[in-house]
C-alpha atoms as a PDB file:
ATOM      1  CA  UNK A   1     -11.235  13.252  -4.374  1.00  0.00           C
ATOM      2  CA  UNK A   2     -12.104  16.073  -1.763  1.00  0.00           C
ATOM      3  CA  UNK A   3      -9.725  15.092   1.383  1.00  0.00           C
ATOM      4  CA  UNK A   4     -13.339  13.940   3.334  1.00  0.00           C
ATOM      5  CA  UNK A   5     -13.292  11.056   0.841  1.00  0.00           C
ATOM      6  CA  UNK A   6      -9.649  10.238   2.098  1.00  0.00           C
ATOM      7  CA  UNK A   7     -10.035  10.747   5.644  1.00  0.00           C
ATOM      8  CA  UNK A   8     -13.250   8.127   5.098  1.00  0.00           C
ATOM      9  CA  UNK A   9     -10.741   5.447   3.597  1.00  0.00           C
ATOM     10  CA  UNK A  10      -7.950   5.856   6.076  1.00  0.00           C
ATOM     11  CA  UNK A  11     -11.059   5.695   9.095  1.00  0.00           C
ATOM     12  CA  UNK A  12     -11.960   7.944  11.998  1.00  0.00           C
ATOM     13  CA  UNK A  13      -8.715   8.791  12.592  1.00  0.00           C
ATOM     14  CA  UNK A  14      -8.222  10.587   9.185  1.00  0.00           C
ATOM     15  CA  UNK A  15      -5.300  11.756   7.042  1.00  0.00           C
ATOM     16  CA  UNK A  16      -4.705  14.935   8.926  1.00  0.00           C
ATOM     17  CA  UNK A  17      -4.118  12.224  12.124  1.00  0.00           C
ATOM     18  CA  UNK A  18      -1.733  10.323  10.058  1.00  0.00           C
ATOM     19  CA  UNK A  19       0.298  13.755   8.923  1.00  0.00           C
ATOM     20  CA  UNK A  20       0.766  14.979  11.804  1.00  0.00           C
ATOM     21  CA  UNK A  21       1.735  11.503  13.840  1.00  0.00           C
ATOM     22  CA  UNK A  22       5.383  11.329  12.897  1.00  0.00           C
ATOM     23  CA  UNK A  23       5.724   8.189  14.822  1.00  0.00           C
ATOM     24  CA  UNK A  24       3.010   6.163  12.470  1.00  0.00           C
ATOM     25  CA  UNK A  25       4.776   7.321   8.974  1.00  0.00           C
ATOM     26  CA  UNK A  26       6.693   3.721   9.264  1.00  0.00           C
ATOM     27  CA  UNK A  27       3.092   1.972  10.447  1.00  0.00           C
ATOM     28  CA  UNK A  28       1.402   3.771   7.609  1.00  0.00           C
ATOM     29  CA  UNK A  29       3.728   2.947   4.691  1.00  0.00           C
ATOM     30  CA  UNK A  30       3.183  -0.517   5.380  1.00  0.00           C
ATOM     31  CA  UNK A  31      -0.256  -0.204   5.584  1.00  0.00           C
ATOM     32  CA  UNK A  32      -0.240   1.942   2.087  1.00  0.00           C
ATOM     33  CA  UNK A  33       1.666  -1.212   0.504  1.00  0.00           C
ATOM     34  CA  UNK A  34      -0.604  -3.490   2.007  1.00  0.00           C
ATOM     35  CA  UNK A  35      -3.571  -1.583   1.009  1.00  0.00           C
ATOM     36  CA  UNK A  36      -2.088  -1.293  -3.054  1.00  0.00           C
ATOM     37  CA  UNK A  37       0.589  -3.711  -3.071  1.00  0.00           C
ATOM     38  CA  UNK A  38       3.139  -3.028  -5.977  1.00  0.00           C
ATOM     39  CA  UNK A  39       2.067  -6.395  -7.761  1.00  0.00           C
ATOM     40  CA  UNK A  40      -0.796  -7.864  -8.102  1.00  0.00           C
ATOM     41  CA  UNK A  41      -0.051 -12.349  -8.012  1.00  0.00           C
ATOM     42  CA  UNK A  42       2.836 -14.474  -7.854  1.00  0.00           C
ATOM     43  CA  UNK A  43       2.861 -17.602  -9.498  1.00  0.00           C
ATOM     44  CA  UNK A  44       5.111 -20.701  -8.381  1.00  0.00           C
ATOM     45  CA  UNK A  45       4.986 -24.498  -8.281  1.00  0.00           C
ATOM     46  CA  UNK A  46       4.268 -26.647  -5.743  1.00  0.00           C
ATOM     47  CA  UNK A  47       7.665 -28.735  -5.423  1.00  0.00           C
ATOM     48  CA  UNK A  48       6.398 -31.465  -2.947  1.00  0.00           C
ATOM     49  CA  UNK A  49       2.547 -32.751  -2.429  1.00  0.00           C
ATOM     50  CA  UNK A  50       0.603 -31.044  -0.087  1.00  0.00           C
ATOM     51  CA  UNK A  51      -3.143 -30.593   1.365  1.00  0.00           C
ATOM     52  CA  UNK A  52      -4.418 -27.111   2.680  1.00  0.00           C
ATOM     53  CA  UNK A  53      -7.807 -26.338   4.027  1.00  0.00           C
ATOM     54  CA  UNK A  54      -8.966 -29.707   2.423  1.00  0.00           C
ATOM     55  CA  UNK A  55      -7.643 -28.985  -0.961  1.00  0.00           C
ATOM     56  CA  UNK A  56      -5.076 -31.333  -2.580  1.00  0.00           C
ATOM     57  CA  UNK A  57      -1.603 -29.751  -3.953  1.00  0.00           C
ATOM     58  CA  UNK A  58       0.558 -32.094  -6.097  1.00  0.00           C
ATOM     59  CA  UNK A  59       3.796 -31.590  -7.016  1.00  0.00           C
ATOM     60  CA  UNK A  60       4.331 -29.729 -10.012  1.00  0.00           C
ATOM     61  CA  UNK A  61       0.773 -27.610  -9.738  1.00  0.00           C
ATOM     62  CA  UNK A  62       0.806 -24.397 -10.095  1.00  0.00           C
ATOM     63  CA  UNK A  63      -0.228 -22.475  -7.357  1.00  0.00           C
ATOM     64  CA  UNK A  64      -0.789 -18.543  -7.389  1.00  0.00           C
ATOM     65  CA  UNK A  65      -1.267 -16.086  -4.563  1.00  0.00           C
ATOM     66  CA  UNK A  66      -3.479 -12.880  -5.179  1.00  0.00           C
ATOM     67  CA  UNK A  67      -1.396 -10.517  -2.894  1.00  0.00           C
ATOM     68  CA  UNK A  68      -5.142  -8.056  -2.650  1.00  0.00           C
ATOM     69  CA  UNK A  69      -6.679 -11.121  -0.949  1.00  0.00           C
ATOM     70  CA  UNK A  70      -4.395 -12.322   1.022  1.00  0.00           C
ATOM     71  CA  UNK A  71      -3.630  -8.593   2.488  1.00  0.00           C
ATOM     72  CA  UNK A  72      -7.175  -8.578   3.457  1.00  0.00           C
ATOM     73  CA  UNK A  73      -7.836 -11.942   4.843  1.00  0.00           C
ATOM     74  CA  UNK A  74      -9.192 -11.884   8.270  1.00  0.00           C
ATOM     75  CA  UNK A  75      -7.612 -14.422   9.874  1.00  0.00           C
ATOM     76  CA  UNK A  76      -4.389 -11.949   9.718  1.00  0.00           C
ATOM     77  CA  UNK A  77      -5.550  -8.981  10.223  1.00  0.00           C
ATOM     78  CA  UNK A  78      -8.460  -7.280  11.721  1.00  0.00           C
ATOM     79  CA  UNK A  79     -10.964  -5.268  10.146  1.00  0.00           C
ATOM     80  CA  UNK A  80      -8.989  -5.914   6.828  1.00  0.00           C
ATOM     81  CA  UNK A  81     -10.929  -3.728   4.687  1.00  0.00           C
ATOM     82  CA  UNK A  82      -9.908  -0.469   6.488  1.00  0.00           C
ATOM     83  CA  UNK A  83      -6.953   1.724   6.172  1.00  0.00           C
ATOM     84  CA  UNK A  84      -5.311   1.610   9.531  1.00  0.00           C
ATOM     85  CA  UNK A  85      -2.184   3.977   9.437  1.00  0.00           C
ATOM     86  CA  UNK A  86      -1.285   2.195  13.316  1.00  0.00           C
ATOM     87  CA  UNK A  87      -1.834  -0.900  12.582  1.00  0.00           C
ATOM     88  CA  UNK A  88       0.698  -3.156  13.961  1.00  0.00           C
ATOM     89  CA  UNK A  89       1.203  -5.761  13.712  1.00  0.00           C
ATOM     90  CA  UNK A  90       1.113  -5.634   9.774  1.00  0.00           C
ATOM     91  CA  UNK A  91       2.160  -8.936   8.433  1.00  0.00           C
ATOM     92  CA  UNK A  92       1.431  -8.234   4.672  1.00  0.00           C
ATOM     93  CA  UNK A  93       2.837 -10.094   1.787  1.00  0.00           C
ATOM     94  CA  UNK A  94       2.761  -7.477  -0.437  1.00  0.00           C
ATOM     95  CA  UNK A  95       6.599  -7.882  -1.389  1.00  0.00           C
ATOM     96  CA  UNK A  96       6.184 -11.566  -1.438  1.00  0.00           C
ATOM     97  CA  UNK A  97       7.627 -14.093   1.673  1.00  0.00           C
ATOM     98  CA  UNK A  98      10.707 -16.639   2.173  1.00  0.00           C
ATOM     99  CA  UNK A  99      13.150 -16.744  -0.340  1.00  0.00           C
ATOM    100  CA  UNK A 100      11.132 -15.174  -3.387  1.00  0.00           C
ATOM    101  CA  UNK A 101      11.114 -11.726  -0.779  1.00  0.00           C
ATOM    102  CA  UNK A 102      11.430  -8.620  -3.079  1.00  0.00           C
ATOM    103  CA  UNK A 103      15.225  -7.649  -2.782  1.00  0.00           C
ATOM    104  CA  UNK A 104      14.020  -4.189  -3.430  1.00  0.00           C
ATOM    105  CA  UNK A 105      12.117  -3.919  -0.182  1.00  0.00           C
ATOM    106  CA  UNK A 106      14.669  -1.226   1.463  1.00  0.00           C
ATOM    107  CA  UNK A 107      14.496   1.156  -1.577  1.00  0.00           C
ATOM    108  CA  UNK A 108      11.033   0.945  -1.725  1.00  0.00           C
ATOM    109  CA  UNK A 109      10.364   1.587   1.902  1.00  0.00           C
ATOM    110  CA  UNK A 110      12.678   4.498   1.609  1.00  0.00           C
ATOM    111  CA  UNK A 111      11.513   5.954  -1.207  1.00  0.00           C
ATOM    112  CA  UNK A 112       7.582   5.979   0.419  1.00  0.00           C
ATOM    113  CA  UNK A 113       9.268   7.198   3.351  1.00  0.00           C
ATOM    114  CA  UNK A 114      10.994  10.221   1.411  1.00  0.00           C
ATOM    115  CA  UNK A 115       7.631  10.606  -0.351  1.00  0.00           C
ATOM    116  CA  UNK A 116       4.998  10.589   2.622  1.00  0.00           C
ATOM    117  CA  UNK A 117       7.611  12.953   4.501  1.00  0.00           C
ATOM    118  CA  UNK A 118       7.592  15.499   1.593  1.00  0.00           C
ATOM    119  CA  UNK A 119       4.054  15.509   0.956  1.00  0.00           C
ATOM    120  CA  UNK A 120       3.293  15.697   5.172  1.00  0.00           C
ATOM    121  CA  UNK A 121       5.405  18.484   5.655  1.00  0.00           C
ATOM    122  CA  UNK A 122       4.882  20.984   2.539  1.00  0.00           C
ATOM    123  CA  UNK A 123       0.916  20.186   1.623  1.00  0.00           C
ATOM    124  CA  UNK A 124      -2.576  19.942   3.513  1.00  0.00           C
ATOM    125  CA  UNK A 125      -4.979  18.999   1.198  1.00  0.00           C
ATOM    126  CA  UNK A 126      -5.325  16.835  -1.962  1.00  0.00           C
ATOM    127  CA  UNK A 127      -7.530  16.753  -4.276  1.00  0.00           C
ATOM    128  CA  UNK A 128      -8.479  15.057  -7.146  1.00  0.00           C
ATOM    129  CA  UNK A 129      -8.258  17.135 -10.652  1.00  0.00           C
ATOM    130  CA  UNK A 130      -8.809  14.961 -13.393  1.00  0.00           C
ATOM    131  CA  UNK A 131      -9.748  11.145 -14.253  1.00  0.00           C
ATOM    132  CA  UNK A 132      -7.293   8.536 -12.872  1.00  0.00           C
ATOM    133  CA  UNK A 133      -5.700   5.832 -15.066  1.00  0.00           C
ATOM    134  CA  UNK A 134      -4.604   2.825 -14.021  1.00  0.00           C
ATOM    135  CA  UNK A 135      -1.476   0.909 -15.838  1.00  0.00           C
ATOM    136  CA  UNK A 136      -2.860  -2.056 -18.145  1.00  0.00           C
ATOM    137  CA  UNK A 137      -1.728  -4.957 -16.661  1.00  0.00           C
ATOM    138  CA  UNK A 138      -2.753  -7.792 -14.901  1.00  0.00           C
ATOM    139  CA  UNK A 139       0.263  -8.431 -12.715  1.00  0.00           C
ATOM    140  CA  UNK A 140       1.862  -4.804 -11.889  1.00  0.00           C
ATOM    141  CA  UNK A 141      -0.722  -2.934 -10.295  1.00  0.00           C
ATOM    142  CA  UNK A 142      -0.388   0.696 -10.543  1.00  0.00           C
ATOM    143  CA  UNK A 143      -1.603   4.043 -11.501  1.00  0.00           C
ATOM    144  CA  UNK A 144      -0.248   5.433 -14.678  1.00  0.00           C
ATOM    145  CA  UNK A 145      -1.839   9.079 -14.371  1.00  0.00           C
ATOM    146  CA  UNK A 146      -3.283  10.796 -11.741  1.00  0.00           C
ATOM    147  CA  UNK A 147      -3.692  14.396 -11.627  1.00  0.00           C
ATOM    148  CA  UNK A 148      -4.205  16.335  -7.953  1.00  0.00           C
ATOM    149  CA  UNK A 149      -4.181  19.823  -6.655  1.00  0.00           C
ATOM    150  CA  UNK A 150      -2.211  20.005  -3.432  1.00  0.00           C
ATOM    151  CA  UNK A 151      -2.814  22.735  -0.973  1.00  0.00           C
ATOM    152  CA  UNK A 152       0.761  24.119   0.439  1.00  0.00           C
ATOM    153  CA  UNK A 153       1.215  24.471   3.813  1.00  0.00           C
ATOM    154  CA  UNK A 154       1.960  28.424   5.348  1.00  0.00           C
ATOM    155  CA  UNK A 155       5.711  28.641   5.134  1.00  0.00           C
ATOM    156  CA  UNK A 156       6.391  25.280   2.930  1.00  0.00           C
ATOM    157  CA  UNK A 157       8.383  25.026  -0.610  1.00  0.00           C
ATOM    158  CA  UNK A 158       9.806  29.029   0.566  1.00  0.00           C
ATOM    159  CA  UNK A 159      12.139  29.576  -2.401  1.00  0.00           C
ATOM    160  CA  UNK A 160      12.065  26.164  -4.139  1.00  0.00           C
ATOM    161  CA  UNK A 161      12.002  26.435  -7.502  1.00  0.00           C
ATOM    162  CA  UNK A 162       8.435  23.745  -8.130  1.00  0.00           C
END
């Protein structure tokens, strides 16, 4: 994927914007998890009757949330189906809600933030060098291989041994 096709999913603003805006790296990893959240449903039961929207929930139903459609839901959040690196707020549920809320949030958020702040400061470009595969499985969403050529910035990675 030639870096035009990612600056057309992240908008007008592009991924050059976003790399060089060190005060939206926090905005954009939450957009990046709402955009591919880590999982893709949870599952629970309903543990009192209920009616939303019109639809009856009884005790003991189960009830499942699809964490892709409910990041996108317009009611939330505006133009839903773009990739807004600012956008704030950015109520997504992509590590759940309440008292199911991942307890790996932190490390997660961390570990993007490492990751985005490595890539942002040594490369330019990406592009896309090979097929991508997905992981086979209908509730951890994920990409099992996906091979890219990065473009190093002048100066970056002097002397590291990669």
């Amino acid at each position: 994927m030639p870096i035009a096709a990612l600056d057309e999913l992240i908008g007008t603003a592009g991924l050059h914007e976003w790399m060089n805006d060190a005060d939206a790296l926090t905005t954009g990893i939450d957009e990046a998890v709402r955009w591919a959240s880590p999982a893709n449903h949870f599952m629970r039961y309903a543990i009192a009757d209920v009616e939303i929207r019109g639809r009856r929930i009884c005790a003991g139903d189960a009830v499942v949330v699809w964490l892709g459609a409910a990041n996108r839901d317009d009611e939330y959040f505006t133009d839903p189906f773009t990739f807004d690196f600012r956008r704030k707020p950015n109520k997504h549920v992509a590590f759940g809600s309440g008292p199911h809320y991942c307890v790996g949030h932190s490390v997660a958020r961390m570990s993007l933030r490492v990751l985005f702040e490595e890539m942002f400061t040594n490369f330019t470009d990406f592009e896309l060098a090979g097929e991508v595969q997905h992981l086979c499985s209908n509730f951890v969403a994920g990409i099992k291989h996906m091979p890219i050529v990065a473009t190093t910035r002048s100066g970056a990675l002097a002397g590291a041994d990669r």
